[in-house]
PDB file of N, CA and C in Angstrom:
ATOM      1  N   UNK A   1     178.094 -98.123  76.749  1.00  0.00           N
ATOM      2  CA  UNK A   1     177.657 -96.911  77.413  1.00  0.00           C
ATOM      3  C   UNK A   1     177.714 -97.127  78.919  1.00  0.00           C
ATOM      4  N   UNK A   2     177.927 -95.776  79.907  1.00  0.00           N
ATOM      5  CA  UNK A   2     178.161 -95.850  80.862  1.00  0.00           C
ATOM      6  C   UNK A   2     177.466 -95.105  81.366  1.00  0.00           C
ATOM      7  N   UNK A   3     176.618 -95.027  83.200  1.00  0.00           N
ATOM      8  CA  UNK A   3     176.388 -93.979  83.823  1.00  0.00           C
ATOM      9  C   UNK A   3     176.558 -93.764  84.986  1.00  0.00           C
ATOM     10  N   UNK A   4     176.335 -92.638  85.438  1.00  0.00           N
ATOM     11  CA  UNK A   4     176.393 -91.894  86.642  1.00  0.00           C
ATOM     12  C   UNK A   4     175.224 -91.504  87.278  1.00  0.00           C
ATOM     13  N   UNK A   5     174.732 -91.318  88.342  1.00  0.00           N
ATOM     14  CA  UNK A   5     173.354 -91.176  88.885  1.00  0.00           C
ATOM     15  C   UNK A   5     173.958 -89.762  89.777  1.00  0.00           C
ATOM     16  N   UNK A   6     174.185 -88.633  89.274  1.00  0.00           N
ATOM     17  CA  UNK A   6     174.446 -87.379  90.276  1.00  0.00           C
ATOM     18  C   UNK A   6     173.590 -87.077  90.523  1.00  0.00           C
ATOM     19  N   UNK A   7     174.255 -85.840  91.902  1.00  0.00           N
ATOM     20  CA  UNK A   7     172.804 -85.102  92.135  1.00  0.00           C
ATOM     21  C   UNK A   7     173.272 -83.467  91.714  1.00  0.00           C
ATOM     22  N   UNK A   8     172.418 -82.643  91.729  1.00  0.00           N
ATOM     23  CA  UNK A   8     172.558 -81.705  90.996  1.00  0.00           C
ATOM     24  C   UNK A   8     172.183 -80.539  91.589  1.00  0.00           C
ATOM     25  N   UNK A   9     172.345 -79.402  92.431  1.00  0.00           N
ATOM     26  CA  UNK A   9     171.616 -78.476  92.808  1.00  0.00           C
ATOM     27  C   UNK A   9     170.706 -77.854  92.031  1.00  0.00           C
ATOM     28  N   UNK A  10     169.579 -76.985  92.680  1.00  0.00           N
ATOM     29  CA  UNK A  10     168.727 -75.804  91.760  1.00  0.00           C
ATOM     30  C   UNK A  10     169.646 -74.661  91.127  1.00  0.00           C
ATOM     31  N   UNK A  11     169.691 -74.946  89.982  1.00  0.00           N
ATOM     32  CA  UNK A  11     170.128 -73.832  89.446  1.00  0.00           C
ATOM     33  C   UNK A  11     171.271 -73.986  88.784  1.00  0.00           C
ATOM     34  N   UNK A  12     171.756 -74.873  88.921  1.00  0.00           N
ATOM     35  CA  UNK A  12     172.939 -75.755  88.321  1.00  0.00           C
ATOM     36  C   UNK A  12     172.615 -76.208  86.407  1.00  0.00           C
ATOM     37  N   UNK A  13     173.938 -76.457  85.911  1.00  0.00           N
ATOM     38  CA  UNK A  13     173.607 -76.469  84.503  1.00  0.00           C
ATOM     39  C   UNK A  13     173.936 -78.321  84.177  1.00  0.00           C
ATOM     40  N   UNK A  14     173.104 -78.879  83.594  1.00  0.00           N
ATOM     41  CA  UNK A  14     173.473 -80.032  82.818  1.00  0.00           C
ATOM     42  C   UNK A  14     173.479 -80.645  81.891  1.00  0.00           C
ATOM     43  N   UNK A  15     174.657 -81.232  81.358  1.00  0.00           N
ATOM     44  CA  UNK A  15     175.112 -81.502  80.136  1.00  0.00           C
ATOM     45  C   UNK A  15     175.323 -83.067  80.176  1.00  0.00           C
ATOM     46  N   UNK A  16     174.457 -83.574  79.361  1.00  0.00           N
ATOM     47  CA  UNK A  16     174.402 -85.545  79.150  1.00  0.00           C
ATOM     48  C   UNK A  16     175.181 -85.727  77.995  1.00  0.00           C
ATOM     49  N   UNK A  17     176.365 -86.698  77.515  1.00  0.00           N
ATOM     50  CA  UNK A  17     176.452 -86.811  76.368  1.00  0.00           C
ATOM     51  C   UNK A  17     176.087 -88.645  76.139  1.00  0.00           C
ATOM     52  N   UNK A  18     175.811 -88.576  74.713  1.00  0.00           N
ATOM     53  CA  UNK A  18     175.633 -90.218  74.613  1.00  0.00           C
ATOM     54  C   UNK A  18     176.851 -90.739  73.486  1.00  0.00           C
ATOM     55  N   UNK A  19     177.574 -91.861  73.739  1.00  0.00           N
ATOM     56  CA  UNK A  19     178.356 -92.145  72.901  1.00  0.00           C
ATOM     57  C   UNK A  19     178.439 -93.581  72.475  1.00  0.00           C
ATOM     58  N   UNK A  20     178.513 -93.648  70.975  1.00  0.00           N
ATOM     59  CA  UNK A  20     178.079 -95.710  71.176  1.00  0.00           C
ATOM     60  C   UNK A  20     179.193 -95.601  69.727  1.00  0.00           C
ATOM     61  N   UNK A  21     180.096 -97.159  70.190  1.00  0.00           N
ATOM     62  CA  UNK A  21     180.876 -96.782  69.274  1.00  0.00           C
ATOM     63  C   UNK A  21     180.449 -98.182  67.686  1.00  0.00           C
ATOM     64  N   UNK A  22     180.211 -97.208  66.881  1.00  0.00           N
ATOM     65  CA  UNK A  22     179.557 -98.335  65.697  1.00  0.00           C
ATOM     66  C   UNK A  22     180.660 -97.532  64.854  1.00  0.00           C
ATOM     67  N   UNK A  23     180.623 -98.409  63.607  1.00  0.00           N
ATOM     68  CA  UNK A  23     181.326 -98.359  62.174  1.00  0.00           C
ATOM     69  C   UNK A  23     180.087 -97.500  61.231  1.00  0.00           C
ATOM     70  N   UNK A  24     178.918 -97.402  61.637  1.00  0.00           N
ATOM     71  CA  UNK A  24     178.152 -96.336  60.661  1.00  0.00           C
ATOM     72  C   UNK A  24     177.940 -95.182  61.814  1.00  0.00           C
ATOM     73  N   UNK A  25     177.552 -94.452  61.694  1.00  0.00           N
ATOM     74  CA  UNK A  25     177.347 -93.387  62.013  1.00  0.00           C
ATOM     75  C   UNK A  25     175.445 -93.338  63.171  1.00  0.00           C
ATOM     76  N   UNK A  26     175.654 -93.694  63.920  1.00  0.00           N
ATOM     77  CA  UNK A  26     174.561 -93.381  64.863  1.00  0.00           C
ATOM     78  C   UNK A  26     173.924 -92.176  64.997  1.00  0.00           C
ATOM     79  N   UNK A  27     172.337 -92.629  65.403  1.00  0.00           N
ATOM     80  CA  UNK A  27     171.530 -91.704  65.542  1.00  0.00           C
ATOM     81  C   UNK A  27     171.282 -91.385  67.214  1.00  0.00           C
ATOM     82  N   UNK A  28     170.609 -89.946  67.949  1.00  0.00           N
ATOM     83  CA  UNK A  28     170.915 -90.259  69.137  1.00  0.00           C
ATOM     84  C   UNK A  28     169.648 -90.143  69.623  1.00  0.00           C
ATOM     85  N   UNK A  29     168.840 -90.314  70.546  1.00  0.00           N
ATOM     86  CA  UNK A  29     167.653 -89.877  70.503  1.00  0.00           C
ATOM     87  C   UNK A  29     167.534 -89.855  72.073  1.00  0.00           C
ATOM     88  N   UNK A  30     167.130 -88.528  73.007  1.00  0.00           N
ATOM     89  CA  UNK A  30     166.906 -88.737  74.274  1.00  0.00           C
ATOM     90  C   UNK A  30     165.379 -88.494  74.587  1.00  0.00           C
ATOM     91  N   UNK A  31     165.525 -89.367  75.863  1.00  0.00           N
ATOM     92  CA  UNK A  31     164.075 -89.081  76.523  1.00  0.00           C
ATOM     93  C   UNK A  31     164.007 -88.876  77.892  1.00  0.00           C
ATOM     94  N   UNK A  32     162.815 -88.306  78.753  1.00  0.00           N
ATOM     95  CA  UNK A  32     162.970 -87.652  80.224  1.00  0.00           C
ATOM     96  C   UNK A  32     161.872 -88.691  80.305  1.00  0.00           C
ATOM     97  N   UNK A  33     161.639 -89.524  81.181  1.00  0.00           N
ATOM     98  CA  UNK A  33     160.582 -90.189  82.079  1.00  0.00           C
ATOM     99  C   UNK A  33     159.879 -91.006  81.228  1.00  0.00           C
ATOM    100  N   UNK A  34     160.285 -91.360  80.229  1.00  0.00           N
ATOM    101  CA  UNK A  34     159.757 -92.401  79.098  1.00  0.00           C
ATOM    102  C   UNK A  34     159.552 -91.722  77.843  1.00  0.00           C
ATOM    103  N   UNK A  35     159.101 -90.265  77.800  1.00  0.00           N
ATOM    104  CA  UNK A  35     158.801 -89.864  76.370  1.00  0.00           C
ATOM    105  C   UNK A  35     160.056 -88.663  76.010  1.00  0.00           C
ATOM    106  N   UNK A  36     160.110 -89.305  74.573  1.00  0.00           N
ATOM    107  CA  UNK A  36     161.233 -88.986  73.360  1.00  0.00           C
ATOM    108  C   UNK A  36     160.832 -87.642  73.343  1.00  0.00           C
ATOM    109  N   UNK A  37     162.357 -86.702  73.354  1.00  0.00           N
ATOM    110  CA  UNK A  37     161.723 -85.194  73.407  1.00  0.00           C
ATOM    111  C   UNK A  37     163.234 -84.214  73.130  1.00  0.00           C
ATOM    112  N   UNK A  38     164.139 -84.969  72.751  1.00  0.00           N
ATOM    113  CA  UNK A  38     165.228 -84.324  72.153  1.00  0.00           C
ATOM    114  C   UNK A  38     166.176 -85.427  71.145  1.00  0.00           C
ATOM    115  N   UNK A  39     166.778 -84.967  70.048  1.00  0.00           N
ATOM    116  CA  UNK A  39     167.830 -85.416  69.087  1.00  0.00           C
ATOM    117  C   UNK A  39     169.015 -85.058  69.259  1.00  0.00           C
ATOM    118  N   UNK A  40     170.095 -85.547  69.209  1.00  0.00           N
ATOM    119  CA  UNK A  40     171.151 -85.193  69.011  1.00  0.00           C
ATOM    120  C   UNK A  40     172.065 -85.875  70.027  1.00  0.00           C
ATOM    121  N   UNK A  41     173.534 -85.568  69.886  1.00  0.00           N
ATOM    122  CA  UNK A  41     174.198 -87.002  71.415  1.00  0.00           C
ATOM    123  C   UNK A  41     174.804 -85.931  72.329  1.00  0.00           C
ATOM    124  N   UNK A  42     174.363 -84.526  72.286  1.00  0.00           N
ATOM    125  CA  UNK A  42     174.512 -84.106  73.461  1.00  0.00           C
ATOM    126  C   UNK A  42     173.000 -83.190  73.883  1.00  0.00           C
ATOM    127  N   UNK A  43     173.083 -83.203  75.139  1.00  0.00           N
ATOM    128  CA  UNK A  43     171.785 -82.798  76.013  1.00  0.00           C
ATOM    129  C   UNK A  43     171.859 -81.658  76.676  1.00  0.00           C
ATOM    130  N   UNK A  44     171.400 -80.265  76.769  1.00  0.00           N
ATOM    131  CA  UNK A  44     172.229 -79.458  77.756  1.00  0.00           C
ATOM    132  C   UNK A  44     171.048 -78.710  78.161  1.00  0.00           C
ATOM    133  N   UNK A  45     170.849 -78.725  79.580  1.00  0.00           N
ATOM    134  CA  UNK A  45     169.376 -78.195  80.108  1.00  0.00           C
ATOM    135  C   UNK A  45     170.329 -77.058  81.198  1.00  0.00           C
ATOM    136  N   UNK A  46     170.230 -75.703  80.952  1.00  0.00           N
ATOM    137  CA  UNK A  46     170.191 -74.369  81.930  1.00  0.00           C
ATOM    138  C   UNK A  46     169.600 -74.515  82.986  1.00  0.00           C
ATOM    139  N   UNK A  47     170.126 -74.232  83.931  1.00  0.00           N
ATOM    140  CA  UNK A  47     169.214 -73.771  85.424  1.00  0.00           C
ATOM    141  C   UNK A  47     168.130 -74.761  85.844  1.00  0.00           C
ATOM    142  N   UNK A  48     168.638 -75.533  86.210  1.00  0.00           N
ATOM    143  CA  UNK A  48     167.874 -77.080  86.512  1.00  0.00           C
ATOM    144  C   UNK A  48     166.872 -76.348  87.662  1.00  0.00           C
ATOM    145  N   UNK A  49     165.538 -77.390  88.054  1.00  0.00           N
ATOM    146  CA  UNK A  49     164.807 -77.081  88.534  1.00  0.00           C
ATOM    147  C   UNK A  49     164.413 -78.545  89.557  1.00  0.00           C
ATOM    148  N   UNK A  50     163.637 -78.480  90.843  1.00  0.00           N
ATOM    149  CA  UNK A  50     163.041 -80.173  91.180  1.00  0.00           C
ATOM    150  C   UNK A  50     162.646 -80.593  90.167  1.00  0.00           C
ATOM    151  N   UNK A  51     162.143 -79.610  88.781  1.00  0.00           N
ATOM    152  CA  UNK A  51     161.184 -80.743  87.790  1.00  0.00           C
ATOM    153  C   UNK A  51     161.978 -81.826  86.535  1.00  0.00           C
ATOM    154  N   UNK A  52     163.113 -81.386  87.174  1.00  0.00           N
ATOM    155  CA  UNK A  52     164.065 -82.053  86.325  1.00  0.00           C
ATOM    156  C   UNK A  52     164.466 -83.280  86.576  1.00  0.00           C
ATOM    157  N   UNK A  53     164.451 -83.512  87.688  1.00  0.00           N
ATOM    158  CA  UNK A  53     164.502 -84.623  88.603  1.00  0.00           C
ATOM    159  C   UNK A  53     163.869 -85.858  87.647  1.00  0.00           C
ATOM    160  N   UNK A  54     164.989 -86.795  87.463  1.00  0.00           N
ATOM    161  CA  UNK A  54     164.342 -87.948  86.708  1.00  0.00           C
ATOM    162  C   UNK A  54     165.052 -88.740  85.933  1.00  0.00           C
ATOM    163  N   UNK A  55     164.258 -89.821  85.320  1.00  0.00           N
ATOM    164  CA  UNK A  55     165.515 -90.815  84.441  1.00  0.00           C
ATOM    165  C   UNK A  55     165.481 -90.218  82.901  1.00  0.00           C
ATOM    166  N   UNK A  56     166.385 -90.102  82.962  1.00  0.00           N
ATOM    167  CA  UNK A  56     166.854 -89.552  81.236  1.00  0.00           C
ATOM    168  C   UNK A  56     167.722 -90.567  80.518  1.00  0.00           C
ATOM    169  N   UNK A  57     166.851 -91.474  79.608  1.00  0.00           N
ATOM    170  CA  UNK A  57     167.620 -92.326  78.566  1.00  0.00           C
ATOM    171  C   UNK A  57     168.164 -91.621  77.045  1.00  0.00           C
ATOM    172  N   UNK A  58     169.334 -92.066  76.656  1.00  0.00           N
ATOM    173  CA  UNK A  58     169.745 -91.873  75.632  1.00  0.00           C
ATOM    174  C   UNK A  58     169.393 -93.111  74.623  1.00  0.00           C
ATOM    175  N   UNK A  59     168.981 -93.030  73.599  1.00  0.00           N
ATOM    176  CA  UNK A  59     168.714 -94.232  72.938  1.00  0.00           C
ATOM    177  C   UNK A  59     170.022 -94.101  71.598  1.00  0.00           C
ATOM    178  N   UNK A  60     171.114 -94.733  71.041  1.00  0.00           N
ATOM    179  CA  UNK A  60     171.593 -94.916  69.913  1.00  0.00           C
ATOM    180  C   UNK A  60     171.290 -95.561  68.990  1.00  0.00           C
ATOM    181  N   UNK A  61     170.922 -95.523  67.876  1.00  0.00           N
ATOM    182  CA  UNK A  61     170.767 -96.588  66.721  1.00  0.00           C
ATOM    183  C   UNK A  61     170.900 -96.448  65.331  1.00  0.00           C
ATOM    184  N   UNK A  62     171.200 -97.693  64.451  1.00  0.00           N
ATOM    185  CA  UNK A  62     171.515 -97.215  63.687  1.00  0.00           C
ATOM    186  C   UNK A  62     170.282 -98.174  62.308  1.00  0.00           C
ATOM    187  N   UNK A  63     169.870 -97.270  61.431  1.00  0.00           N
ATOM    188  CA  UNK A  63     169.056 -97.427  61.143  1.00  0.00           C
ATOM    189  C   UNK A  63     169.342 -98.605  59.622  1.00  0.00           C
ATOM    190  N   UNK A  64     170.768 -98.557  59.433  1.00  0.00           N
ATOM    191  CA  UNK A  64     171.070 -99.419  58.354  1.00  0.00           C
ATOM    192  C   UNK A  64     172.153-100.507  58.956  1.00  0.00           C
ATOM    193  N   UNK A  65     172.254-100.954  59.762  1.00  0.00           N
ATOM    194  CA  UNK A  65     172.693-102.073  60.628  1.00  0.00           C
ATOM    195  C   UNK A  65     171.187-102.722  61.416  1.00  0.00           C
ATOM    196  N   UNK A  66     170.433-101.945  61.678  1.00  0.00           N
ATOM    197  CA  UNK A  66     169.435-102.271  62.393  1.00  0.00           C
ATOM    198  C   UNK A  66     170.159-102.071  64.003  1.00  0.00           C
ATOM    199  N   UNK A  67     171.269-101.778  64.738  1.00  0.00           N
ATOM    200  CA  UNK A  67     171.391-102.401  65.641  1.00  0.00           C
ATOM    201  C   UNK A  67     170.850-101.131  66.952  1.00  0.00           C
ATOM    202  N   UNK A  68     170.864-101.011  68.422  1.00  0.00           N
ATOM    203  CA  UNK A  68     170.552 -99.994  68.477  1.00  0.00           C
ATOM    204  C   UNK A  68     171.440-100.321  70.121  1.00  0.00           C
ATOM    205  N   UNK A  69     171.453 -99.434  71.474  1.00  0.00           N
ATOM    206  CA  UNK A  69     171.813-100.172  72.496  1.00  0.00           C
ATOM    207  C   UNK A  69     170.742 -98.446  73.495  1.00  0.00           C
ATOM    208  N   UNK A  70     170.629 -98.581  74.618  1.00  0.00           N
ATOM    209  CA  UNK A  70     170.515 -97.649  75.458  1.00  0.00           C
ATOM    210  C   UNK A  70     171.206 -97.724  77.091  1.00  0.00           C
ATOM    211  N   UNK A  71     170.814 -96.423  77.515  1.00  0.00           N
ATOM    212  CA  UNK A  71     171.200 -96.257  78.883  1.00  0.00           C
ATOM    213  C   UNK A  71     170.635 -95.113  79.426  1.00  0.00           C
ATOM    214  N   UNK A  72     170.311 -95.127  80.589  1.00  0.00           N
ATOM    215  CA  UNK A  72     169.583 -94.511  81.792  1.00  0.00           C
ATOM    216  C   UNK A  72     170.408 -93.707  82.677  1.00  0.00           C
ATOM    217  N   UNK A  73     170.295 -92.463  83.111  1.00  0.00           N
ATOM    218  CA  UNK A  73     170.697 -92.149  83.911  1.00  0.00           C
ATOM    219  C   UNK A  73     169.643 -91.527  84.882  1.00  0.00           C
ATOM    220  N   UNK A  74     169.987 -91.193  86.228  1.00  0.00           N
ATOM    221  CA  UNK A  74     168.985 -91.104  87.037  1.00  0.00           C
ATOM    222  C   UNK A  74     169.702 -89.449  87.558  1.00  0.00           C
ATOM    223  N   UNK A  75     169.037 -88.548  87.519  1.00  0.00           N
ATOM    224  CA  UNK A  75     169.197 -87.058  87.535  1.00  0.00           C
ATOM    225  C   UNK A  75     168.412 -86.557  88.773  1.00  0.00           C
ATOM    226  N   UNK A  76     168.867 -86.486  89.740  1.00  0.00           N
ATOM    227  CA  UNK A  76     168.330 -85.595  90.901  1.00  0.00           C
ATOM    228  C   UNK A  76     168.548 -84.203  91.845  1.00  0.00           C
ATOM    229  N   UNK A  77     167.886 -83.266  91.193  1.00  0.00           N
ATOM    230  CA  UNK A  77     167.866 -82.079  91.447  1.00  0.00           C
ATOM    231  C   UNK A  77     167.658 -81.689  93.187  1.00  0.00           C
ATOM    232  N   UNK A  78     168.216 -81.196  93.641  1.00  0.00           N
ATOM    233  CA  UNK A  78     167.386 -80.709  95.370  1.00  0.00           C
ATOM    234  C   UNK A  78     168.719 -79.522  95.739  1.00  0.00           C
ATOM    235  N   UNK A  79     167.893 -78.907  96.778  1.00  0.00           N
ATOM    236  CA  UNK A  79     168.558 -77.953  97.679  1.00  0.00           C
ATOM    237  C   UNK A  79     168.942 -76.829  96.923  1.00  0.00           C
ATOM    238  N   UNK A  80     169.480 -76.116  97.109  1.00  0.00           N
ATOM    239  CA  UNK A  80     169.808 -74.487  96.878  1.00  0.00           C
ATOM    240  C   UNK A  80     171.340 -74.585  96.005  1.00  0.00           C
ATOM    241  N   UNK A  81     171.720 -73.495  95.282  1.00  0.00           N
ATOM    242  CA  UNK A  81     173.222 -73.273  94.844  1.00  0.00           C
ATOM    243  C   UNK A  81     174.101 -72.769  96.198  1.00  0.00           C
ATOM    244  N   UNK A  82     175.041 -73.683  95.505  1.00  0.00           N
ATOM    245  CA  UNK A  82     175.828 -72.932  96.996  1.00  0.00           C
ATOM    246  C   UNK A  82     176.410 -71.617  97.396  1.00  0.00           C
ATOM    247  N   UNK A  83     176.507 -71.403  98.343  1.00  0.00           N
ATOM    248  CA  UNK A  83     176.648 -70.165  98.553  1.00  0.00           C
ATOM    249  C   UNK A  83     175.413 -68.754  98.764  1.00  0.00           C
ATOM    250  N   UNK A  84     174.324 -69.250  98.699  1.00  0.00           N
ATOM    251  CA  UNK A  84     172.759 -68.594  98.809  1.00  0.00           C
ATOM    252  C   UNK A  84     172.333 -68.988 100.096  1.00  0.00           C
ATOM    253  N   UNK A  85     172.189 -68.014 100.907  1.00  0.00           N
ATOM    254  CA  UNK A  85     171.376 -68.439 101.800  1.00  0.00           C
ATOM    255  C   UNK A  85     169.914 -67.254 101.981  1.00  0.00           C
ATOM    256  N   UNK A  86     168.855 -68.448 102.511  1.00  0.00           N
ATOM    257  CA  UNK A  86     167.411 -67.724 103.058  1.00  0.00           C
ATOM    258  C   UNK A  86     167.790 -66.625 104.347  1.00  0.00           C
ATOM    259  N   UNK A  87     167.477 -65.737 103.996  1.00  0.00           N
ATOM    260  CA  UNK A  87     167.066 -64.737 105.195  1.00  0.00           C
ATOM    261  C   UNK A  87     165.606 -64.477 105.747  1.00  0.00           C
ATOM    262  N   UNK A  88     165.410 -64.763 106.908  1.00  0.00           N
ATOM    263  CA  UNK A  88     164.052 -64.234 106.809  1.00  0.00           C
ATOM    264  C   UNK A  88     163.850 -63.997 108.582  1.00  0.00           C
TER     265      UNK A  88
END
């Protein structure tokens, strides 16, 4: 597994995938800031926010090999979409 540490504007869409290459069939399991809170090996969060901002691990494993591996990516949200500007 591999990562990338982007940054991401407000309002912007993101999509994590996790890929681990085993001979059985892997399970995928992600988490935001330490706690487990989605399944599956792709991730796709709408209209990002600052609260998004954070490390998001993918965990793979496989439950009849026993074997398992992870990876971290570091997700940082800031500033405006482009093309918006404040009037005031």
């Amino acid at each position: 597994m591999t990562a990338l540490d982007p940054d991401f504007v407000i309002g912007s869409n993101l999509t994590l995938v996790c890929l681990a290459y085993s001979h059985l069939l892997a399970q995928y399991t992600w988490s935001f800031s330490g706690v487990t809170t989605w399944e599956g090996q792709t991730l796709f969060m709408p209209s990002l926010s600052r609260a998004h901002s954070g490390v998001y691990t993918c965990k793979a494993s496989n439950s009849l090999s026993g074997l398992h591996s992870s990876m971290d990516t570091i997700i940082t949200v800031s500033g405006m979409k482009p093309g918006l500007r404040v009037i005031g």
